[in-house]
Protein backbone atom coordinates (compact mmCIF):
# COMPACT_ATOMS: atom_id res chain seq x y z
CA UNK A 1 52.24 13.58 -8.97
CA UNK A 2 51.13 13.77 -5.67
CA UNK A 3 48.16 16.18 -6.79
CA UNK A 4 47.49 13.90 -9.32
CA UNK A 5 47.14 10.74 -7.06
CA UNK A 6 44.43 13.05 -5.30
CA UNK A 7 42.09 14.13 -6.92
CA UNK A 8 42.10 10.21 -8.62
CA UNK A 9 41.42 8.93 -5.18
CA UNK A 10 38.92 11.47 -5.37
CA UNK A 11 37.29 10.35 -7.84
CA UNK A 12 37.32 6.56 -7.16
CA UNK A 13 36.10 7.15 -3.86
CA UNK A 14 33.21 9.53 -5.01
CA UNK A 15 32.42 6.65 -7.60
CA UNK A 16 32.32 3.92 -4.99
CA UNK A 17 30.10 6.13 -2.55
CA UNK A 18 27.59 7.09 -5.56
CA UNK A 19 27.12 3.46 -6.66
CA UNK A 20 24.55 0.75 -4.92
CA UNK A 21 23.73 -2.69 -5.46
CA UNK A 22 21.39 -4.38 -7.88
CA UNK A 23 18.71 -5.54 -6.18
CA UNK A 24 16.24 -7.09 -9.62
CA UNK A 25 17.07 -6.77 -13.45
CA UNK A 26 15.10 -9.25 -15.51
CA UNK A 27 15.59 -8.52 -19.61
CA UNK A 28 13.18 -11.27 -20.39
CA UNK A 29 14.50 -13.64 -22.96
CA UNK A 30 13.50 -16.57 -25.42
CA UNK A 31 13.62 -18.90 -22.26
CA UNK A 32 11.14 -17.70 -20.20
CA UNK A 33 8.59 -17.14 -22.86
CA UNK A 34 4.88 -18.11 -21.85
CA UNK A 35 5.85 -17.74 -18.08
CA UNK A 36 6.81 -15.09 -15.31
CA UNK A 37 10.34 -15.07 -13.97
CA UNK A 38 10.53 -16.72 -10.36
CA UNK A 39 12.37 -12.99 -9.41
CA UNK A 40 8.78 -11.63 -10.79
CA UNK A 41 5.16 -12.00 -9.04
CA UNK A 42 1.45 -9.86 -10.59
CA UNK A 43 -0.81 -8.96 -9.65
CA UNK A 44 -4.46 -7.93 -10.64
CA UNK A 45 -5.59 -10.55 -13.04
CA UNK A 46 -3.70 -13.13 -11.46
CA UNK A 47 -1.07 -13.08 -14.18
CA UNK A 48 -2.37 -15.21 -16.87
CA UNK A 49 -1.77 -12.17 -19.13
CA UNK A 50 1.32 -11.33 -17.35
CA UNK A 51 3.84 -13.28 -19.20
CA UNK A 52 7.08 -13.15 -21.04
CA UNK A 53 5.75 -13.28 -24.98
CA UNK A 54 7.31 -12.57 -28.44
CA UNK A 55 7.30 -9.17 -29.27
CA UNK A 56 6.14 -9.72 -32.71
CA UNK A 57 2.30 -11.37 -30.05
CA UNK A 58 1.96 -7.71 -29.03
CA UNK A 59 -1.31 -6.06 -29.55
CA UNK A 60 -1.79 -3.39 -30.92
CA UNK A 61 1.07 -4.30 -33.16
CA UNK A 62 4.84 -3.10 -32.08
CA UNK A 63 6.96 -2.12 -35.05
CA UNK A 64 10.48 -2.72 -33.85
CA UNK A 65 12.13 -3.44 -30.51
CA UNK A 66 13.79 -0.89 -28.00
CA UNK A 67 17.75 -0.52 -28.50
CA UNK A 68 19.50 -3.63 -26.95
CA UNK A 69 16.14 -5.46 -27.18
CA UNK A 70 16.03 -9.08 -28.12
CA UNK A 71 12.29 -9.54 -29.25
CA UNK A 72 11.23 -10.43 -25.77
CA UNK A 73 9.02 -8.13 -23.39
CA UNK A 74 6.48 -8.76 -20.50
CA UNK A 75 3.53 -8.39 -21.22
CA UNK A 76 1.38 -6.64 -18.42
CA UNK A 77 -2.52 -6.04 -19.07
CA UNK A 78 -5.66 -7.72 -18.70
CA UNK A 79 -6.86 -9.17 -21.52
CA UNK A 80 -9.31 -11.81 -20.38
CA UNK A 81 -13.47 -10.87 -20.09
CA UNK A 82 -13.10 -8.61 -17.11
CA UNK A 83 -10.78 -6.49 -19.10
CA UNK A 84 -9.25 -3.28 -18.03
CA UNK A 85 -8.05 -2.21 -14.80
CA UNK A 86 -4.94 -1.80 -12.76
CA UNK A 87 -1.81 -4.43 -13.66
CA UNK A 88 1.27 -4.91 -12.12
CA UNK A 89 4.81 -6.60 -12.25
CA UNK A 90 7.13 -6.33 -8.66
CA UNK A 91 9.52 -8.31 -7.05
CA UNK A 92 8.42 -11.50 -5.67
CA UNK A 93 10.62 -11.19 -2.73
CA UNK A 94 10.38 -7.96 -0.46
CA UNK A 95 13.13 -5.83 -0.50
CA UNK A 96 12.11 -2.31 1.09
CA UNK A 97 14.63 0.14 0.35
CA UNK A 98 15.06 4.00 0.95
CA UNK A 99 17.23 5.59 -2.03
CA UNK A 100 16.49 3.46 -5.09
CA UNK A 101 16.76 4.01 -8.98
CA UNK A 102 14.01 1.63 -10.71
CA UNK A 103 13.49 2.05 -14.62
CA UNK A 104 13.03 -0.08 -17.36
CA UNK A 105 11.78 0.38 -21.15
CA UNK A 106 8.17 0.50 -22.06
CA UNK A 107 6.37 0.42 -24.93
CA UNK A 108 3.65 3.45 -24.46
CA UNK A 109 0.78 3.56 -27.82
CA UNK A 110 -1.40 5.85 -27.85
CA UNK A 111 -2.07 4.92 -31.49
CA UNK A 112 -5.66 2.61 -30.99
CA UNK A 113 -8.31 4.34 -29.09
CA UNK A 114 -11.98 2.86 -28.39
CA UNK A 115 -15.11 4.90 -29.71
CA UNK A 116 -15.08 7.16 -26.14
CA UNK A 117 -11.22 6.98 -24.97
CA UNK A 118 -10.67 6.62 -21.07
CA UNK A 119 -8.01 6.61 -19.01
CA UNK A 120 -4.66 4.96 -20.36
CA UNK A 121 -1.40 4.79 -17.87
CA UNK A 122 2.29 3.15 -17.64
CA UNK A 123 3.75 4.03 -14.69
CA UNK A 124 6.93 2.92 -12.25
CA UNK A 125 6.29 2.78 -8.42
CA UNK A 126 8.59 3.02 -5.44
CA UNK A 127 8.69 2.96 -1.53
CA UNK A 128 5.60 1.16 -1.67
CA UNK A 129 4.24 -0.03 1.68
CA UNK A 130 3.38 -3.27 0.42
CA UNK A 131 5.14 -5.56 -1.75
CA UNK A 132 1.74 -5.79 -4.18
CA UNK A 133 0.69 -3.34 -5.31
CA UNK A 134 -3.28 -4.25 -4.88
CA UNK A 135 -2.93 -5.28 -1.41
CA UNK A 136 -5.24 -3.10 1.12
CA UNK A 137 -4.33 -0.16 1.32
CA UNK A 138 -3.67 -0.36 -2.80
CA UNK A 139 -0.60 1.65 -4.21
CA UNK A 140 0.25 3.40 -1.21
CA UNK A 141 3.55 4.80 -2.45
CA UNK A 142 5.22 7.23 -5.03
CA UNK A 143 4.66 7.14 -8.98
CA UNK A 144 6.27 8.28 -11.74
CA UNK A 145 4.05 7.78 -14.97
CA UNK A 146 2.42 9.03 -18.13
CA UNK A 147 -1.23 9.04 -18.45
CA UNK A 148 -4.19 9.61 -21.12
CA UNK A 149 -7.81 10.74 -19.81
CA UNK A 150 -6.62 10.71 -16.53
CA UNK A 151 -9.71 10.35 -14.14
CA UNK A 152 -8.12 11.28 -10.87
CA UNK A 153 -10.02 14.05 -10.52
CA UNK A 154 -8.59 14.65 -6.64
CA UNK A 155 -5.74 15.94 -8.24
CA UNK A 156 -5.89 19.72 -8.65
CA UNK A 157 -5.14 20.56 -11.38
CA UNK A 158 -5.70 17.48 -13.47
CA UNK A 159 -2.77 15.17 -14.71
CA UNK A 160 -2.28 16.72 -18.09
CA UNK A 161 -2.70 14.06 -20.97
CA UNK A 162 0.57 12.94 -22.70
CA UNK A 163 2.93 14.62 -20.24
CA UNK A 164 4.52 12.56 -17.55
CA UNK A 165 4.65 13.43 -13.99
CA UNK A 166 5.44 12.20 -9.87
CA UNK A 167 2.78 11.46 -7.91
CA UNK A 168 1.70 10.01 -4.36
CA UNK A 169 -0.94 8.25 -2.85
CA UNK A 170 -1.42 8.35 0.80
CA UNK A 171 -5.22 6.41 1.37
CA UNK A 172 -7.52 7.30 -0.95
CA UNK A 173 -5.88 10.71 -1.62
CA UNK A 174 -4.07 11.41 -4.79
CA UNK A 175 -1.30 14.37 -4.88
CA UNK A 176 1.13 15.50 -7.81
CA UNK A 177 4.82 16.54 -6.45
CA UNK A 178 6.63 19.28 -8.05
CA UNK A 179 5.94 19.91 -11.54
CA UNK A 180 4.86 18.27 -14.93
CA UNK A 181 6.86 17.28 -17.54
CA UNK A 182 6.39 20.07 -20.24
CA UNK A 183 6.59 18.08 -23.32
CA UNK A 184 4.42 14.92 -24.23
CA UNK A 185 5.77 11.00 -23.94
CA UNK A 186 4.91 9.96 -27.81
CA UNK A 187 3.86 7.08 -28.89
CA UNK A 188 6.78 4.59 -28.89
CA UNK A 189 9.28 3.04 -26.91
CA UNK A 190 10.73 4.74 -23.70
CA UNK A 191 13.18 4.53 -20.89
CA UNK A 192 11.23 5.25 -17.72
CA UNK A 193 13.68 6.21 -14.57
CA UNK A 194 12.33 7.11 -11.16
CA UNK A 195 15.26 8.24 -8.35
CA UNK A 196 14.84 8.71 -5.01
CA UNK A 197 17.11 10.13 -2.80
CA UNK A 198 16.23 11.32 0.76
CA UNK A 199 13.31 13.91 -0.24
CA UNK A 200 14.05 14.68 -3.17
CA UNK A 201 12.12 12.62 -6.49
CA UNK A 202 13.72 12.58 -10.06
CA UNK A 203 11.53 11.65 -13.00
CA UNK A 204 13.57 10.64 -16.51
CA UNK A 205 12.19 9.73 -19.67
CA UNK A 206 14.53 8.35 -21.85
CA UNK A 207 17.82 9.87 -20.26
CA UNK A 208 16.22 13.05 -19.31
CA UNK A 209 14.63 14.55 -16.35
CA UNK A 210 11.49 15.41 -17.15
CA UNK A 211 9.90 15.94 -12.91
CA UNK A 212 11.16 16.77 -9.61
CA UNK A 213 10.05 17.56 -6.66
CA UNK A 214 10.26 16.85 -2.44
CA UNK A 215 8.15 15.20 -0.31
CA UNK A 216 8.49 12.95 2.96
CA UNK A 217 5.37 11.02 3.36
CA UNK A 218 7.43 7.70 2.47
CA UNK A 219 10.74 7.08 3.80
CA UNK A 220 11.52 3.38 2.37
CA UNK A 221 9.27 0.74 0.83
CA UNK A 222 9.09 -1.46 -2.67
CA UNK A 223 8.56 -1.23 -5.93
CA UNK A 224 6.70 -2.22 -9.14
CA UNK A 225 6.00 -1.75 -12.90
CA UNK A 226 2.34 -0.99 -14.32
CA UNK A 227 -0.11 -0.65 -16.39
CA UNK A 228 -3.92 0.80 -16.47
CA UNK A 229 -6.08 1.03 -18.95
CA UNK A 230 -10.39 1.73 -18.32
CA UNK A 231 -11.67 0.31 -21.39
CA UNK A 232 -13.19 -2.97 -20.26
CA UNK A 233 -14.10 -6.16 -21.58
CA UNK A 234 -16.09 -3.81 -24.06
CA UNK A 235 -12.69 -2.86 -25.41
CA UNK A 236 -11.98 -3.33 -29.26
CA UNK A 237 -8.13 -4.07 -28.46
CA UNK A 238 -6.19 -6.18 -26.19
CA UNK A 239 -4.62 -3.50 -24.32
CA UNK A 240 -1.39 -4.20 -22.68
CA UNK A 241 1.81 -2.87 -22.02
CA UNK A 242 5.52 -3.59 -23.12
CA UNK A 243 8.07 -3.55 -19.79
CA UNK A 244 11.85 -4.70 -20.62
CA UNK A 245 14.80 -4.58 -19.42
CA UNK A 246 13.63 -3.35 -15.92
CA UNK A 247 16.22 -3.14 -12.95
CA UNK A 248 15.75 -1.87 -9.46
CA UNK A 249 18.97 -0.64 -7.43
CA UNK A 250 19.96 1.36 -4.07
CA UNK A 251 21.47 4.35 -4.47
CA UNK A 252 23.69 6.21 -2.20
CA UNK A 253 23.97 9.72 -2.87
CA UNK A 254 27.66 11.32 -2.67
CA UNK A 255 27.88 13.71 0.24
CA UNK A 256 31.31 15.89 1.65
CA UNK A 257 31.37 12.96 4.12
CA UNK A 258 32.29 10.57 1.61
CA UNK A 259 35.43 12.10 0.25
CA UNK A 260 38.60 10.42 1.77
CA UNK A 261 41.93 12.29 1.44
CA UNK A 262 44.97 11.09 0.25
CA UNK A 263 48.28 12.07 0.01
């Protein structure tokens, strides 16, 4: 019995010392539809195309919602006459954290392409020195993201298109960490995860991990949910992106420390 007992405190204690606290979660819903949750700021366009809208208003057109979805998303693009460019979701309150999980579902379509395709992203950012993401210095921080026509051509080699990857950008200077994903993100809905603990980055799409890697130039910071697209007010679609369901959470990684005996 006694053995028993232990390894059940064990267990609960291991649980306790994994778990953090939920910092943002937003699902979007019926409610907030036509505005941006008060927990929510954008940036870029200003947010008039960053909005809580009907699925079904979705261009190019969505087919069917994520699992657990109730026909609600944020919408985050610019769709007005400048067009294109970098767009962002993030927390309108700061909240810089070290060891965070922040994931959420996106819709990524790779479906409707202009006459010359350029570059097409949806990525996740964390430990962010700024709390927007277009502040001077822009996106200083880690990503984790998917990208078409990539044109960061600093990065040696190239982002790969279709496959998803971890990235950071210190300045101007863009730098992949660890490896790429090996298989491509599809067109469709996904579960986007990045984890960081310490050092140590964890990519997942959809449940799996997909990247990893180390690096140290960022010890805590914020985070956000994006888009880009470099099409332009020359565009033939509204581009945007899908983001529900999005949550951003501590972490506290288990460690020999943690484990209290019983008897």
């Amino acid at each position: 019995m006694k053995g028993r007992l232990f390894i059940a405190g064990l267990v609960a204690v291991a649980a306790a010392a994994a778990s953090g606290a939920v910092i943002l979660q937003e699902n979007f819903t019926a409610a907030q539809n036509g505005t941006l949750p008060a927990s929510l700021s954008a940036s870029y366009d200003g947010g008039s195309d960053v909005v809580v809208v009907p699925l079904a208003t979705m261009q190019p057109t969505i087919g069917g919602d994520h699992t657990g979805g109730d026909g609600y998303v944020c919408r985050v693009g610019d769709l007005g006459s400048a067009g294109g460019g970098y767009n962002w979701i993030y927390p309108t309150s700061a909240s810089p954290q070290s060891d965070v999980r922040v994931a959420g579902w996106v819709y990524v379509d790779w479906t409707q392409w202009d006459s010359t395709p350029l570059e097409r992203d949806y990525m996740i950012m964390a430990r962010m020195t700024n709390t927007n993401p277009q502040s001077s210095p822009t996106r200083q921080g880690y990503f984790f993201l998917v990208t078409a026509n990539s044109s960061w051509t600093g990065i040696s080699p190239n982002p790969p298109n279709f496959k998803p990857f971890l990235m950071k950008k210190v300045s101007t200077s863009h730098a992949v960490i660890g490896t790429y994903g090996t298989n491509d993100v599809t067109t469709g809905w996904h579960y986007f995860e990045l984890e960081i603990n310490g050092s140590n980055l964890v990519g997942k799409v959809d449940g799996t991990t997909v990247a990893s890697g180390t690096d140290t130039a960022y010890t805590a910071g914020n985070v956000a949910w994006g888009y880009y697209d470099d099409n332009g007010a020359a565009s033939s679609y509204p581009y945007a992106a899908a983001w529900d369901n999005i949550i951003y959470e501590t972490t506290t990684p288990s460690s020999a420390s943690d484990w209290a005996l019983y008897e």
